[in-house]
Protein backbone atom coordinates (compact mmCIF):
# COMPACT_ATOMS: atom_id res chain seq x y z
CA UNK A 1 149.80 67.49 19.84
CA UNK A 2 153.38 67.55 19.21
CA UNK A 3 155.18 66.11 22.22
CA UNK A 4 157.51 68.66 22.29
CA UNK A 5 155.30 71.32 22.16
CA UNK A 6 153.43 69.57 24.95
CA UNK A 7 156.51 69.56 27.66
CA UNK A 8 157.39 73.35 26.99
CA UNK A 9 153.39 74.53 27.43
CA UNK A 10 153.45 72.12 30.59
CA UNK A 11 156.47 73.45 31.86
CA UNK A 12 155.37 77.25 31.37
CA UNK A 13 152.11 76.36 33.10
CA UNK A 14 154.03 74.96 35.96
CA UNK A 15 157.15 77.67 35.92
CA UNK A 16 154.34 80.40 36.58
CA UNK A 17 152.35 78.28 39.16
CA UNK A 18 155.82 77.65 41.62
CA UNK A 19 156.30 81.61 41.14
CA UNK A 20 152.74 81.98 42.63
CA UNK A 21 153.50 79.82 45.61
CA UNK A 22 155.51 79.90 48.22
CA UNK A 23 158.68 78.02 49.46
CA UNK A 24 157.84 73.85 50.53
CA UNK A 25 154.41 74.20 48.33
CA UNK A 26 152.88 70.79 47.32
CA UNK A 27 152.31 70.96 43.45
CA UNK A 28 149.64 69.04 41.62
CA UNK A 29 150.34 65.09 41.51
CA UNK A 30 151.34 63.93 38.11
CA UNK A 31 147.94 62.15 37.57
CA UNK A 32 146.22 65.15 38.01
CA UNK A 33 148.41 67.12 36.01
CA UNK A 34 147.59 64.59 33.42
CA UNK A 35 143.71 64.87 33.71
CA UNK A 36 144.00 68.66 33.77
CA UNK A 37 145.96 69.26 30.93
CA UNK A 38 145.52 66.03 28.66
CA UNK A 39 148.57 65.11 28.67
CA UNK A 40 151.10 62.10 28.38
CA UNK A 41 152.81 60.37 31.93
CA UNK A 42 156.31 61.38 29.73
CA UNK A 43 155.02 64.63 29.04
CA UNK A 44 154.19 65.32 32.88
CA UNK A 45 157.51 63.61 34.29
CA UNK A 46 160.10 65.52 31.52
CA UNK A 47 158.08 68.90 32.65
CA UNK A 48 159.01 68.42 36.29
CA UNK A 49 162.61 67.28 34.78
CA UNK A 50 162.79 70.47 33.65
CA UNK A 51 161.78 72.61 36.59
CA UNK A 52 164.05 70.30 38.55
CA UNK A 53 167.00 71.19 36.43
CA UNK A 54 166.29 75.26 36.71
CA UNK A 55 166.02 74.88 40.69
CA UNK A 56 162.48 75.94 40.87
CA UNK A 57 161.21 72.39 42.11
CA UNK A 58 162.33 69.33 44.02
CA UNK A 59 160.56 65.91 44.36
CA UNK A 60 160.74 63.63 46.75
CA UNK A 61 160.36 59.95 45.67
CA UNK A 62 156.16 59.06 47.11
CA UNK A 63 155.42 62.63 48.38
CA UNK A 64 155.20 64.53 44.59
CA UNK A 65 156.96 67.88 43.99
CA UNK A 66 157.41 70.96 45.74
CA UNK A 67 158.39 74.82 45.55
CA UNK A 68 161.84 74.92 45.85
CA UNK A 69 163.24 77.06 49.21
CA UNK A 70 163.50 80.82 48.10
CA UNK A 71 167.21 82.02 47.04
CA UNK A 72 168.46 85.22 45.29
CA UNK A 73 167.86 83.99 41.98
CA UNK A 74 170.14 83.26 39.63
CA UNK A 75 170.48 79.94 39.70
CA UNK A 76 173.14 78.30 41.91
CA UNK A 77 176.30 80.39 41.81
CA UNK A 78 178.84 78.31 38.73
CA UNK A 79 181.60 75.90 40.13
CA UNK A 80 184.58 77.26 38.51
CA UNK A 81 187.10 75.87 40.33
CA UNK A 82 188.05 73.32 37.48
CA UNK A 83 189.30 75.93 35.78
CA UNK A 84 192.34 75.57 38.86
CA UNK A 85 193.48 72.31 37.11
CA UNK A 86 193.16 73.35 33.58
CA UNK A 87 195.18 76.05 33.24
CA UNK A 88 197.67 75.17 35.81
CA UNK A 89 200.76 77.21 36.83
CA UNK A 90 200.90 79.58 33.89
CA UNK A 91 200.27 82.86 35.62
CA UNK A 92 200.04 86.35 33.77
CA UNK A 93 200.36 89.02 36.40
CA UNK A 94 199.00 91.91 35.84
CA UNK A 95 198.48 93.32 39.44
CA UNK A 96 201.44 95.89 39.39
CA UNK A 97 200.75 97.52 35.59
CA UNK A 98 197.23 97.74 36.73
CA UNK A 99 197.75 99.32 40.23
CA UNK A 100 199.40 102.19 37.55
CA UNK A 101 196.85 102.38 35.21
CA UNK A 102 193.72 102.44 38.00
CA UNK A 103 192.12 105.59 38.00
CA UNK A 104 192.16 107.91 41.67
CA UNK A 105 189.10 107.74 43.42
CA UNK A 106 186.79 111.14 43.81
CA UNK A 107 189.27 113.15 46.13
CA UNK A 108 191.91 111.33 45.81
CA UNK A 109 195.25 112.92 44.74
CA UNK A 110 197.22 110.74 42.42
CA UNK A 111 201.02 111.18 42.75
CA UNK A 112 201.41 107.49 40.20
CA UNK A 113 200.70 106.88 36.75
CA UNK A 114 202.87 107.66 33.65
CA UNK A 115 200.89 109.87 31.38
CA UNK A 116 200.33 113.06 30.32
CA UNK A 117 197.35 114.40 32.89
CA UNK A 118 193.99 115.90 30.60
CA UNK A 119 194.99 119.05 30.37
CA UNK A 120 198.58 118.79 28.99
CA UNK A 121 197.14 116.30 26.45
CA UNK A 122 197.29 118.05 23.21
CA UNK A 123 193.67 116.87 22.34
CA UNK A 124 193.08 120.08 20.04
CA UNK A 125 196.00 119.24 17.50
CA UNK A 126 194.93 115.16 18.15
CA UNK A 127 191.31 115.65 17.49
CA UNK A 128 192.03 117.78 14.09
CA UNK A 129 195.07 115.20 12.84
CA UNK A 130 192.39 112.59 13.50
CA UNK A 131 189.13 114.33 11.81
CA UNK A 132 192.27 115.03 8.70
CA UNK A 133 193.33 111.37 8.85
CA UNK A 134 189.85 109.37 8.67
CA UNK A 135 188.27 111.39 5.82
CA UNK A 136 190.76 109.76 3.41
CA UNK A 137 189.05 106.53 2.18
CA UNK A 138 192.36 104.92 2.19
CA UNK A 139 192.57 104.91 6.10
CA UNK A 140 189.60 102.42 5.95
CA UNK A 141 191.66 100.13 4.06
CA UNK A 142 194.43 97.15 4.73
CA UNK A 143 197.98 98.85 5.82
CA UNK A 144 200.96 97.12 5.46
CA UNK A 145 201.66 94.72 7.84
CA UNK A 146 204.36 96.69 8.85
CA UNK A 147 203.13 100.10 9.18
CA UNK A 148 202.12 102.89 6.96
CA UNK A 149 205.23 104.21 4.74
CA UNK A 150 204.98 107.79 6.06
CA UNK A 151 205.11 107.15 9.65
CA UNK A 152 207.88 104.34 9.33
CA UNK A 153 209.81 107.13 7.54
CA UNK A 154 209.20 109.50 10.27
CA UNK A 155 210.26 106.60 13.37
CA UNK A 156 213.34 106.05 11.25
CA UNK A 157 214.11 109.57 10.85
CA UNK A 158 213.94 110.09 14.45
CA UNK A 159 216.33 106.72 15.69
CA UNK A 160 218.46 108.14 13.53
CA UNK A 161 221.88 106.05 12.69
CA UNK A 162 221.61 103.45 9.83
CA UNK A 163 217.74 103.30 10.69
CA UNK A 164 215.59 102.99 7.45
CA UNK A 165 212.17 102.90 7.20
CA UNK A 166 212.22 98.74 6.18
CA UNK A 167 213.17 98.54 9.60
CA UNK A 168 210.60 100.42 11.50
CA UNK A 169 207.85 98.36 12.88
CA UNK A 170 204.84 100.17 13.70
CA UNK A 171 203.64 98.67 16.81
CA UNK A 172 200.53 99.21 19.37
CA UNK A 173 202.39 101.29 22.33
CA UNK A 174 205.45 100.35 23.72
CA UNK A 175 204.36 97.45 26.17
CA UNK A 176 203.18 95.82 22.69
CA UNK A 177 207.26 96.58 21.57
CA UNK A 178 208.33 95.41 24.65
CA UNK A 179 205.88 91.94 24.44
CA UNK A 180 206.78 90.94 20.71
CA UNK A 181 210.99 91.99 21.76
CA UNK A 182 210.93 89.50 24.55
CA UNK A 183 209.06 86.96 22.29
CA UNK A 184 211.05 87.06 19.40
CA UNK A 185 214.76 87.05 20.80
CA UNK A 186 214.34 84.59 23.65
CA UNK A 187 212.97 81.68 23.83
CA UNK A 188 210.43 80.24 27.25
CA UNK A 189 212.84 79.42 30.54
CA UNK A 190 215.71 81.50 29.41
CA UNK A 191 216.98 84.56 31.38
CA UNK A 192 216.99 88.38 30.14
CA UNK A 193 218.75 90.56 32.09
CA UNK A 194 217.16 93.95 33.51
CA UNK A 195 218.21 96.83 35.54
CA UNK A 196 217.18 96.53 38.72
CA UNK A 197 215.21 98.68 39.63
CA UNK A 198 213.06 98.72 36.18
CA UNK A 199 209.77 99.28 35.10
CA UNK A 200 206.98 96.82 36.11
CA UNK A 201 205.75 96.21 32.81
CA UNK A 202 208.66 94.91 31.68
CA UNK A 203 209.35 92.53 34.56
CA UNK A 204 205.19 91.55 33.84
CA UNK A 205 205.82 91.21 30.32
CA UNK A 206 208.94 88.84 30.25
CA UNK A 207 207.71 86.63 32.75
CA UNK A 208 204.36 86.46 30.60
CA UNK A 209 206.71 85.20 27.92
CA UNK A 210 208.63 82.40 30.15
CA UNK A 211 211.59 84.33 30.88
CA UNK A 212 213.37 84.82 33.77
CA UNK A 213 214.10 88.34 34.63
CA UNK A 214 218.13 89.23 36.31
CA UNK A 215 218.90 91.84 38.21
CA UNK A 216 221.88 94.13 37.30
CA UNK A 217 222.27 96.98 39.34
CA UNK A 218 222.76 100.64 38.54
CA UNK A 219 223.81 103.61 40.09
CA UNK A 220 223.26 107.64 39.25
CA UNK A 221 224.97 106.93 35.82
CA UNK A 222 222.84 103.92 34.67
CA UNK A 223 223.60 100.58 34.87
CA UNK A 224 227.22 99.02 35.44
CA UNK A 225 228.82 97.91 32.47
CA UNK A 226 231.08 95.86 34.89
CA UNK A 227 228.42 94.27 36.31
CA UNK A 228 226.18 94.01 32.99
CA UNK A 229 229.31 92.07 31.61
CA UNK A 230 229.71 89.72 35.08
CA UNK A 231 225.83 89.18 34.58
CA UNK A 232 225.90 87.93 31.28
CA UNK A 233 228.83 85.43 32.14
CA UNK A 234 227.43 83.67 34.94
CA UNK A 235 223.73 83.71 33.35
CA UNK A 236 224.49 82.71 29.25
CA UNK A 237 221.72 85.92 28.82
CA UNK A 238 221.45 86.91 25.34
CA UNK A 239 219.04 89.80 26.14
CA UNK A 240 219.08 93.22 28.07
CA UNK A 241 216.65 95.40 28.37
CA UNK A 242 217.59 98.97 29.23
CA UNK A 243 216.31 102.53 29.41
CA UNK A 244 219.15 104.39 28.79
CA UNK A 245 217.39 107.76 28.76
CA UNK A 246 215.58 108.89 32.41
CA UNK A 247 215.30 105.61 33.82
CA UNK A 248 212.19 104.40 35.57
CA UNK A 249 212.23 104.86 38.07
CA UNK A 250 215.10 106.20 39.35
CA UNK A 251 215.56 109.14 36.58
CA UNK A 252 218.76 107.88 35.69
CA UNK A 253 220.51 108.53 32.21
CA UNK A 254 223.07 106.44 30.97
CA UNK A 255 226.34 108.69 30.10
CA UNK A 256 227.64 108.80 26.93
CA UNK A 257 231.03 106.92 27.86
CA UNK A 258 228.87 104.05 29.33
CA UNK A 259 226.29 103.98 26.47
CA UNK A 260 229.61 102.87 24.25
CA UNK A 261 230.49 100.15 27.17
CA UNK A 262 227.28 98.76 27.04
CA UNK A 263 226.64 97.74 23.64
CA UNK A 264 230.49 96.61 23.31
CA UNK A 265 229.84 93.95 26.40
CA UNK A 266 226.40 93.14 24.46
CA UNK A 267 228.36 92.33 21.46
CA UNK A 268 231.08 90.76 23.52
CA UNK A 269 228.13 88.57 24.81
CA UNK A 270 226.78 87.67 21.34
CA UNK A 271 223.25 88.76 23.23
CA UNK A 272 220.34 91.93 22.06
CA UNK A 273 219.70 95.22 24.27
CA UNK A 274 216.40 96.36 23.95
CA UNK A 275 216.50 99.71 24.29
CA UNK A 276 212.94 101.14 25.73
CA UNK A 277 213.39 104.64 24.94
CA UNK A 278 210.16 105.64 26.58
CA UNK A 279 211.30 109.05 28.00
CA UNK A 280 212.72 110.32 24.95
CA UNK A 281 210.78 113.76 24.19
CA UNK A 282 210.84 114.03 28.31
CA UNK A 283 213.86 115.48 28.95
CA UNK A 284 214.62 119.51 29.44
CA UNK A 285 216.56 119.22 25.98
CA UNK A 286 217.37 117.10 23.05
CA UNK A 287 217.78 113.48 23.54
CA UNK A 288 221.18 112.10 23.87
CA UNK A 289 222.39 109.94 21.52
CA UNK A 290 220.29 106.45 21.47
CA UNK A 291 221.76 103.14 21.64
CA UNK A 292 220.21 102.24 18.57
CA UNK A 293 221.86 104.89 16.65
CA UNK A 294 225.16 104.09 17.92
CA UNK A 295 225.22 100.06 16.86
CA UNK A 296 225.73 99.23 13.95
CA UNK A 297 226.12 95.59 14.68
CA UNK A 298 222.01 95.08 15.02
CA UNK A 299 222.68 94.29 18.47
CA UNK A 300 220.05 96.88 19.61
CA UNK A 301 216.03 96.71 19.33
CA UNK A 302 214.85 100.32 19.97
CA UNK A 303 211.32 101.19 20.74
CA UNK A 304 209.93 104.61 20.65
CA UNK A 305 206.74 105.33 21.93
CA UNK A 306 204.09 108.37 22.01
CA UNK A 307 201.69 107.35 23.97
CA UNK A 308 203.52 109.15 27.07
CA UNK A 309 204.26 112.49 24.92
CA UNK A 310 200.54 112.64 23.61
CA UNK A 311 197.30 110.43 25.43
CA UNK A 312 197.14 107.14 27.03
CA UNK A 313 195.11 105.65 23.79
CA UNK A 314 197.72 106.82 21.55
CA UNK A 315 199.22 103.42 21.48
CA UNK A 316 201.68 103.72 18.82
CA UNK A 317 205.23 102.92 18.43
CA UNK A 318 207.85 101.98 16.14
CA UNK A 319 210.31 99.17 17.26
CA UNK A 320 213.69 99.67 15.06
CA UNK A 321 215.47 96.27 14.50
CA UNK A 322 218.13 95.07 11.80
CA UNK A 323 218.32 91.19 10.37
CA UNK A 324 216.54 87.89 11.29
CA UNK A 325 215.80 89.99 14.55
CA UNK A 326 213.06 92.43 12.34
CA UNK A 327 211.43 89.37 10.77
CA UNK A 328 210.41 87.51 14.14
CA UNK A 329 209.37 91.21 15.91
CA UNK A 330 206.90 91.36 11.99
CA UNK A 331 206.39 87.91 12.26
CA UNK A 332 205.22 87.99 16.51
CA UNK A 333 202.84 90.77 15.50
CA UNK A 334 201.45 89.36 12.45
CA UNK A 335 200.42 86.32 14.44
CA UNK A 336 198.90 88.09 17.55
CA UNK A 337 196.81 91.40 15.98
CA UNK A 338 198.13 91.56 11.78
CA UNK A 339 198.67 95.08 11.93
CA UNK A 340 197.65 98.36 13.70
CA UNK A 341 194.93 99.59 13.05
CA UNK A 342 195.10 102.23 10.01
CA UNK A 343 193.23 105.14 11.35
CA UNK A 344 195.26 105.50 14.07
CA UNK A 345 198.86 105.14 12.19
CA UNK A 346 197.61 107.71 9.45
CA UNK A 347 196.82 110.04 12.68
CA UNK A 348 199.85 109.31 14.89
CA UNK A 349 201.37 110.41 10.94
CA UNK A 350 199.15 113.38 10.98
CA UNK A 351 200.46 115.01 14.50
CA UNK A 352 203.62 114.48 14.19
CA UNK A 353 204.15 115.94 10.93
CA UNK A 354 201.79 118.92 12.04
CA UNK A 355 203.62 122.54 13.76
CA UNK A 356 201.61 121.78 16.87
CA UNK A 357 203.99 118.52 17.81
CA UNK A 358 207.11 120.81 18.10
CA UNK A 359 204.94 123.05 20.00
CA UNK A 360 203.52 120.57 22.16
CA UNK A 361 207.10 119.15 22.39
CA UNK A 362 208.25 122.47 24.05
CA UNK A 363 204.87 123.49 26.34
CA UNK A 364 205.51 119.80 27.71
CA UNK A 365 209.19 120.60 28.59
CA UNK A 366 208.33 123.70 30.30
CA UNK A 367 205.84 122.08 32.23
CA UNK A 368 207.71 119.21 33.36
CA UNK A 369 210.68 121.55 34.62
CA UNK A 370 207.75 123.50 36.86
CA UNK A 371 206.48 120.49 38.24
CA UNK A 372 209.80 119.01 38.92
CA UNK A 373 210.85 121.88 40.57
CA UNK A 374 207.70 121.95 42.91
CA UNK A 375 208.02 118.22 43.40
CA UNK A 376 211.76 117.81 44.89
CA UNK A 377 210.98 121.55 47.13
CA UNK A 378 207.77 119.79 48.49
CA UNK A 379 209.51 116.38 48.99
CA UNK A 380 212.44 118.25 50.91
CA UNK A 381 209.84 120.41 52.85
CA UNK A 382 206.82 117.84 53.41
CA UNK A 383 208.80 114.45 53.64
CA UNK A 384 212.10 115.25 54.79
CA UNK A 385 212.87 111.76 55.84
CA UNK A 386 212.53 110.95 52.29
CA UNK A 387 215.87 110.51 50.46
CA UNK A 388 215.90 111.56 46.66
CA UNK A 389 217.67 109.68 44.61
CA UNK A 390 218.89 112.06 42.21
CA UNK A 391 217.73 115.10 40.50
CA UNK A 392 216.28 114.09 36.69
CA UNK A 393 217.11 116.13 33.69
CA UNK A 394 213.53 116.15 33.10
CA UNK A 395 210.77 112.77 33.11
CA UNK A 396 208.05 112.04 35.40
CA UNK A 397 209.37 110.66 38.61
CA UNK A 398 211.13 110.65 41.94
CA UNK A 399 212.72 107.77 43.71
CA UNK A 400 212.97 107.68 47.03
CA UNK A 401 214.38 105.55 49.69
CA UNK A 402 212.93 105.72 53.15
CA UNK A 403 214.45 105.24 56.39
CA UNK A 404 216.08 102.07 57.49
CA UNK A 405 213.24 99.78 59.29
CA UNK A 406 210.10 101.95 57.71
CA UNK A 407 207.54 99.55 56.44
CA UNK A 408 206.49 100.30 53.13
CA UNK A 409 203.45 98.70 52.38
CA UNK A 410 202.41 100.41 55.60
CA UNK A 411 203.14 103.82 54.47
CA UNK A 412 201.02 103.28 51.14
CA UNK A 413 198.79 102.40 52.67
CA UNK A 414 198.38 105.18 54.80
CA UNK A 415 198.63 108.00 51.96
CA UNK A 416 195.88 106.38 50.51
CA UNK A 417 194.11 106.78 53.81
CA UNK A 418 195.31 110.36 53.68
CA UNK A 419 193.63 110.40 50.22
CA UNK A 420 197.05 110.37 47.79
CA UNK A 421 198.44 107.46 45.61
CA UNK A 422 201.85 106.43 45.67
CA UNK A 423 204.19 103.77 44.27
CA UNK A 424 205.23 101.05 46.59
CA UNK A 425 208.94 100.27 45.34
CA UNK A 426 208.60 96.85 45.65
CA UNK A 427 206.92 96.35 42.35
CA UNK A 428 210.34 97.66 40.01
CA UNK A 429 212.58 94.66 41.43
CA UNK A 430 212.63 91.31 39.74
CA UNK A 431 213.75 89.61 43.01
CA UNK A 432 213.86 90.87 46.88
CA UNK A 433 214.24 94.59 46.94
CA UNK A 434 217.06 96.17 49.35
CA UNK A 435 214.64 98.52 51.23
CA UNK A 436 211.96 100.46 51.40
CA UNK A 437 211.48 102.59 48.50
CA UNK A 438 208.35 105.07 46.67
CA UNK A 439 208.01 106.47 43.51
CA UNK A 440 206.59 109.58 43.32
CA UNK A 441 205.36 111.18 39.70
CA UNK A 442 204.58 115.04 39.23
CA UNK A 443 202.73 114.62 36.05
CA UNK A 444 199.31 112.84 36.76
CA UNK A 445 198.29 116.01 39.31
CA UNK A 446 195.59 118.51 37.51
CA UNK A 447 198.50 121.70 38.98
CA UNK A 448 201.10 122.48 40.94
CA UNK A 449 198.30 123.22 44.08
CA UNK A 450 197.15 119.92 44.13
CA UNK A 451 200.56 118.51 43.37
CA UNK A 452 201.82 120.21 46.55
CA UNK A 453 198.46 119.33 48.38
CA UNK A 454 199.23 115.97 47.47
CA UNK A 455 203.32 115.89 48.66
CA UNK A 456 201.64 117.63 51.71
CA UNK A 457 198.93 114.51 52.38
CA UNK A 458 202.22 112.07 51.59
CA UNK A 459 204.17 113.64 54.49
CA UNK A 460 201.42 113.40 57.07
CA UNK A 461 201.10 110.13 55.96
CA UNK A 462 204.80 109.19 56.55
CA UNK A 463 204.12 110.42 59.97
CA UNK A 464 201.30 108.61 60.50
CA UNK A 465 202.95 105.36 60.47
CA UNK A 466 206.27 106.02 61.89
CA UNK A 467 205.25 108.54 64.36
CA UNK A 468 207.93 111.07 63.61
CA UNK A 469 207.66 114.42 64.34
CA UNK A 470 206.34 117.14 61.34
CA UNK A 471 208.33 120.21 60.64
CA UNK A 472 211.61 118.22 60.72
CA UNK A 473 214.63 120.64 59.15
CA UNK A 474 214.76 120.71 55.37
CA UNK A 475 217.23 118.42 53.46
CA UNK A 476 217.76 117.44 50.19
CA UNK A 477 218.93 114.17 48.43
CA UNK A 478 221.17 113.46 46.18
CA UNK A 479 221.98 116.24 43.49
């Protein structure tokens, strides 16, 4: 008999006999597992090696083998703490994008998150541009590396300036822009400059790439040009990332006198803006003018996204760049994914070129201007204390700054207690922030009732933890 063969037959035999008896059990001595089964003395002791090994058996030298003591099986829980060592200090936090992206619990009333909610999705017009865009064969097939020609035509067309379509890249979403921007034009160690406060998947994704993420303030008008210029003196930053257009996530839009200042002290500084234009079919009008279509220096990266405008899995964007600056963004992609993938560029192409985008364009507008509206006359009725920041020509958001001495985390925590998700503010600043602050979003509510229900749970909750009294007299922030 093949000796193999042998051990794995002996080993079954025994496997199923340990299973039959209980914990401490005496199994049969090798010699008379020998006589019983014909078998070798190797045979016998690589068997009980075996059993050993799976932590069904133990020996113990002159007494024989027994049934090891029961356990929820699955063997011993893995050791992975040598995984500590390995990949040592290089840490990838994802804690405050995923806090955004987490889905609400049954009951819960989410007043986070930065999409569209289900029923403002356009997912008639998206389901028949997709059904239109797969039956061509060619949507099966390799794209260009850079992105379809139709849809690079249609990003260039709408950054407008010297844009052409050879210097569209079609990216996946505009984290993915964001990610291959901070790669490409800075290298590990080096600072980049943010407004502070800024989005939290910025600050995630440049420290992801080694950077080091400043702090330049802003006010109601954007940030400080004075200050931007200061920052890039003392640092030696050679990027700045930016959203010009309704901030997040203060609401903030950059005036058109500062959006001239700002790209004259980046060129001054020899140093990139990236210009996240995330917000820009948001607003209750046309877009101002972008920064990318005022340079014409190829100082300015500018991404623009529609994955907020459409659905969450719409992840497609088109990063504008001029020079050496386009080949690294193309050559950062390449390397990490090749390309995007086809079907969904040809139906991105298919929407947007289809009379239900400027009609989704326009319900969405309406929409956010009702649930704006209900948002900052809740705040000022439900959470008085609460001090708007400023009023938003449209976006998703509210910032707020709470009284002096209120303890944010504590406050969170008690709206989710209350059943409603809010923003701690904590999570837009790259270094200590200067109070307490919340950010508050109108979209992700399924109405205006539950959108007020919600504002409603957030007040009690406010009172909750700092024991002030409800029905406090109405006042507004800052216009």
């Amino acid at each position: 008999m093949n000796d193999d063969s042998s051990i794995v037959r002996l080993a079954a035999i025994l496997r199923g006999e340990a299973e039959r008896s209980r914990p401490g059990d005496r199994l049969p001595s090798s010699r008379e597992l020998m006589r019983r089964h014909g078998v070798s003395p190797v045979t016998v002791s690589r068997a009980i090696a075996q059993l050993t090994a799976e932590g069904r058996i133990v020996t113990r030298p002159g007494s024989g083998a027994f049934v090891a003591p029961a356990r929820g099986y699955a063997a011993e829980a893995p050791d992975l703490s040598w995984q500590t060592v390995a990949l040592g200090d290089r840490v990838v936090d994802d804690s405050a994008i995923a806090g955004l992206l987490a889905r609400p619990a049954d009951g819960v009333i989410p007043l986070t998150g930065g999409y569209l909610t289900p029923d403002l999705r356009p997912m008639k017009a998206l389901s028949a541009a997709a059904a239109r865009a797969v039956r061509r064969p060619e949507s099966w097939s390799l794209p260009p590396l850079n992105g379809i020609a139709g849809l690079r035509r249609w990003f260039a067309s709408e950054a407008g300036g010297a844009a052409t379509p050879d210097d569209v890249l079609v990216a996946s979403g505009g984290q993915a822009g964001l990610t291959h921007a901070f790669r490409s034009l800075a290298a590990p160690g080096e600072p980049v400059l943010v407004e502070t406060p800024t989005y939290p998947g910025a600050l995630a994704a440049a420290k992801a790439a080694g950077l080091r993420p400043t702090a330049v303030p802003i006010d109601q008008d954007g940030v400080r040009p004075d200050l931007l210029a200061e920052a890039f003196a003392v640092t030696g930053a050679r990027v700045f990332l930016c959203q010009p257009t309704l901030h997040n996530p203060t609401g903030a839009t950059l005036t058109p006198e500062r959006r001239q200042q700002v790209l004259a002290v980046a060129r001054a500084a020899g140093a990139f803006v990236i210009e996240d234009d995330y917000a820009r079919y948001l607003g209750d009008g046309p877009a101002p003018p972008s920064l990318g279509s005022m340079d014409t220096h190829g100082t300015v990266v500018h991404i623009i996204s529609l994955s907020k405008i459409s659905a969450p899995s719409m992840r497609v964007a088109g990063v504008v760049a001029h020079g050496p600056a386009a080949h690294r963004l193309r050559a950062s992609q390449v390397v990490e994914s090749f390309f995007v993938a086809r079907p969904l560029q040809e139906t991105a192409l298919e929407f947007v070129t289809s009379p239900g985008w400027r009609r989704h364009l326009a319900a969405v507008r309406q929409e956010i201007a009702a649930r704006q509206e209900a948002l900052l006359t809740g705040l000022a009725r439900h959470v008085p204390e609460a001090e708007v920041h400023l009023r938003p020509r449209g976006g998703l958001h509210a910032w707020l700054r709470l009284p002096q001495g209120t303890d944010e985390a504590a406050v969170v925590e008690a709206a989710q207690r209350r059943g409603v998700t809010v923003s701690p503010g904590r999570i837009y600043y790259p270094s200590e922030p200067p109070g307490a602050r919340l950010r508050v979003t109108h979209i992700a509510a399924t109405g205006l009732a539950e959108l007020d229900e919600g504002i409603r749970r957030l007040g009690a909750a406010f009172r909750d933890q700092t024991g002030s009294p409800a029905g406090w007299q109405e006042r507004r922030g800052h216009p």
